[in-house]
C-alpha atoms as a PDB file:
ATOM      1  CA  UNK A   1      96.218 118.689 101.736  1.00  0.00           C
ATOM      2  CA  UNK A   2      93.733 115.921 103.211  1.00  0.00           C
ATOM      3  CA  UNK A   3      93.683 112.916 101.411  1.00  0.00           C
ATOM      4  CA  UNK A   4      90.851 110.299 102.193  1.00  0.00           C
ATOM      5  CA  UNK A   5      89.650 107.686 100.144  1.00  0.00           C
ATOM      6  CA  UNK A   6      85.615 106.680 100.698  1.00  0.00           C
ATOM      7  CA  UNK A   7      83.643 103.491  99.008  1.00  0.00           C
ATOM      8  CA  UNK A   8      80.965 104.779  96.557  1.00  0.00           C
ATOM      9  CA  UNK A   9      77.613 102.539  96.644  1.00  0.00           C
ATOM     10  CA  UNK A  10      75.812 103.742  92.644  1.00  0.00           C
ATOM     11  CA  UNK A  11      77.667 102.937  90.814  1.00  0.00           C
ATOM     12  CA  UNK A  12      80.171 100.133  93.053  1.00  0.00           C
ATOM     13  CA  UNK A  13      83.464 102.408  93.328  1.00  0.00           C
ATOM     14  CA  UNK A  14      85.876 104.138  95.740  1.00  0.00           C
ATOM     15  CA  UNK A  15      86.523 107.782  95.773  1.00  0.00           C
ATOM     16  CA  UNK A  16      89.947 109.703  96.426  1.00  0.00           C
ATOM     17  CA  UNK A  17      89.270 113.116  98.319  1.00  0.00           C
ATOM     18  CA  UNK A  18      91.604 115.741  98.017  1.00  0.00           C
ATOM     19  CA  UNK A  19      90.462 118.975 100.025  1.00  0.00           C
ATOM     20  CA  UNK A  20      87.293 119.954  97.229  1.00  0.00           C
ATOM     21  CA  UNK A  21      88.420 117.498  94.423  1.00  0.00           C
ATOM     22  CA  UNK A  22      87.133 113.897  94.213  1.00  0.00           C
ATOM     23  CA  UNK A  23      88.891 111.098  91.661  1.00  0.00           C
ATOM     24  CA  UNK A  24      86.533 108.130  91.378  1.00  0.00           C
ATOM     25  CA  UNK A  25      88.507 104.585  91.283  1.00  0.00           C
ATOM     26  CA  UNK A  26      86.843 101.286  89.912  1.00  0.00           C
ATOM     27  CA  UNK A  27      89.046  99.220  92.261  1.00  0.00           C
ATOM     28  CA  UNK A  28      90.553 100.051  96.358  1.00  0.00           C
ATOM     29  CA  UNK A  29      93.636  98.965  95.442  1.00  0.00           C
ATOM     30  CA  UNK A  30      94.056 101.822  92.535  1.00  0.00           C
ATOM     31  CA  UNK A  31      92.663 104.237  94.576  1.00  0.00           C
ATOM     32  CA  UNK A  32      95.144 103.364  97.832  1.00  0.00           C
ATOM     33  CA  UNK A  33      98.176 103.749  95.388  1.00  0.00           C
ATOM     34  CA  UNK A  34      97.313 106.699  93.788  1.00  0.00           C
ATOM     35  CA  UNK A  35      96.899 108.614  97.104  1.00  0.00           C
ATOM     36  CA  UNK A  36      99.592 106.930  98.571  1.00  0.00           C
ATOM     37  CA  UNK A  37     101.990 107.991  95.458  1.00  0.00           C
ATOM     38  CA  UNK A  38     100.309 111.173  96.228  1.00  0.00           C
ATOM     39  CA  UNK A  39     101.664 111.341  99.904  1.00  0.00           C
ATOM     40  CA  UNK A  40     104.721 110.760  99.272  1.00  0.00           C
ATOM     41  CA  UNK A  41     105.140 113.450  96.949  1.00  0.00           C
ATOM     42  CA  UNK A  42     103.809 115.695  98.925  1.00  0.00           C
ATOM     43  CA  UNK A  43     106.286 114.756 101.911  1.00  0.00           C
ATOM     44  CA  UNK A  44     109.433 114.159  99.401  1.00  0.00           C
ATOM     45  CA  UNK A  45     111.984 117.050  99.961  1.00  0.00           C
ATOM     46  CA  UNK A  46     111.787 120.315  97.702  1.00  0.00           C
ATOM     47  CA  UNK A  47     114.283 123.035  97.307  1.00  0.00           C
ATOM     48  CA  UNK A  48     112.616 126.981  96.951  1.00  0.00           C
ATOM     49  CA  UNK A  49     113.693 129.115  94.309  1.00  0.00           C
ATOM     50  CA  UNK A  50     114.494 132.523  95.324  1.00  0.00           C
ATOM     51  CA  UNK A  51     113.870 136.127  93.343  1.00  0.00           C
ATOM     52  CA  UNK A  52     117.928 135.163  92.173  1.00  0.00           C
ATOM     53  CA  UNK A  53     117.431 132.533  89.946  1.00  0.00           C
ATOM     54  CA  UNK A  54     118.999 130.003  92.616  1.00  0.00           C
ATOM     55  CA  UNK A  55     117.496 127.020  94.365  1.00  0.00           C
ATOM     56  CA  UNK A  56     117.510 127.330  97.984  1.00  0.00           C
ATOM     57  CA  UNK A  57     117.542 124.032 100.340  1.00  0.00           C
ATOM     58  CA  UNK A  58     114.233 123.398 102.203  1.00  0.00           C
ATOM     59  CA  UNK A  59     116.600 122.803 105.082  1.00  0.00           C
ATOM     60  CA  UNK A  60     118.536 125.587 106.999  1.00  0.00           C
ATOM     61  CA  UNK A  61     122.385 125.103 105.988  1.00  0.00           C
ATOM     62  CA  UNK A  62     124.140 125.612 108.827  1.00  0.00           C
ATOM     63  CA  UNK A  63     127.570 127.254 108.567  1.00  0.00           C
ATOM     64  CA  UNK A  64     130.441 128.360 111.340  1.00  0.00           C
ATOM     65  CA  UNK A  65     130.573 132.024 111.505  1.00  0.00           C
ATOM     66  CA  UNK A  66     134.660 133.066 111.693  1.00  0.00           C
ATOM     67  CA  UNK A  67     134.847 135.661 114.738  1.00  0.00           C
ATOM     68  CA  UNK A  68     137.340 139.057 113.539  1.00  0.00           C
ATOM     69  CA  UNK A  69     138.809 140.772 116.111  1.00  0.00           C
ATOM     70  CA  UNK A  70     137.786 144.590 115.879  1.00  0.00           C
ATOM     71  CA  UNK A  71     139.625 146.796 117.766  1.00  0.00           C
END
């Protein structure tokens, strides 16, 4: 998602873009915290849910594979 904020001249404002959506903000300083509280949920961990019902890490778990001897 790109996030930019822009100042708005008629009426005096500032304007959050998001992709195709635009918030208008009275004040910069609302504007910079919403789309920095934005940001950060967008780059805050998440676990996916799989077709089981279980949460899966959004980080590879890494696990030692036990070699068996087949003979």
């Amino acid at each position: 998602m790109n996030i930019k904020i822009t100042e708005r001249q008629a009426p005096h404002g500032w304007v959050v873009h998001l992709d195709d959506w635009d918030i208008n903000f009275k004040h910069l300083d609302a504007a910079q915290d919403f789309a920095g509280l934005l940001q950060a949920r967008i780059d805050a961990p998440h676990v996916w849910p799989n077709a089981f019902g279980q949460t899966l890490p959004a980080e590879p778990v890494v696990t030692q594979r036990l070699g068996a001897c087949v003979e």
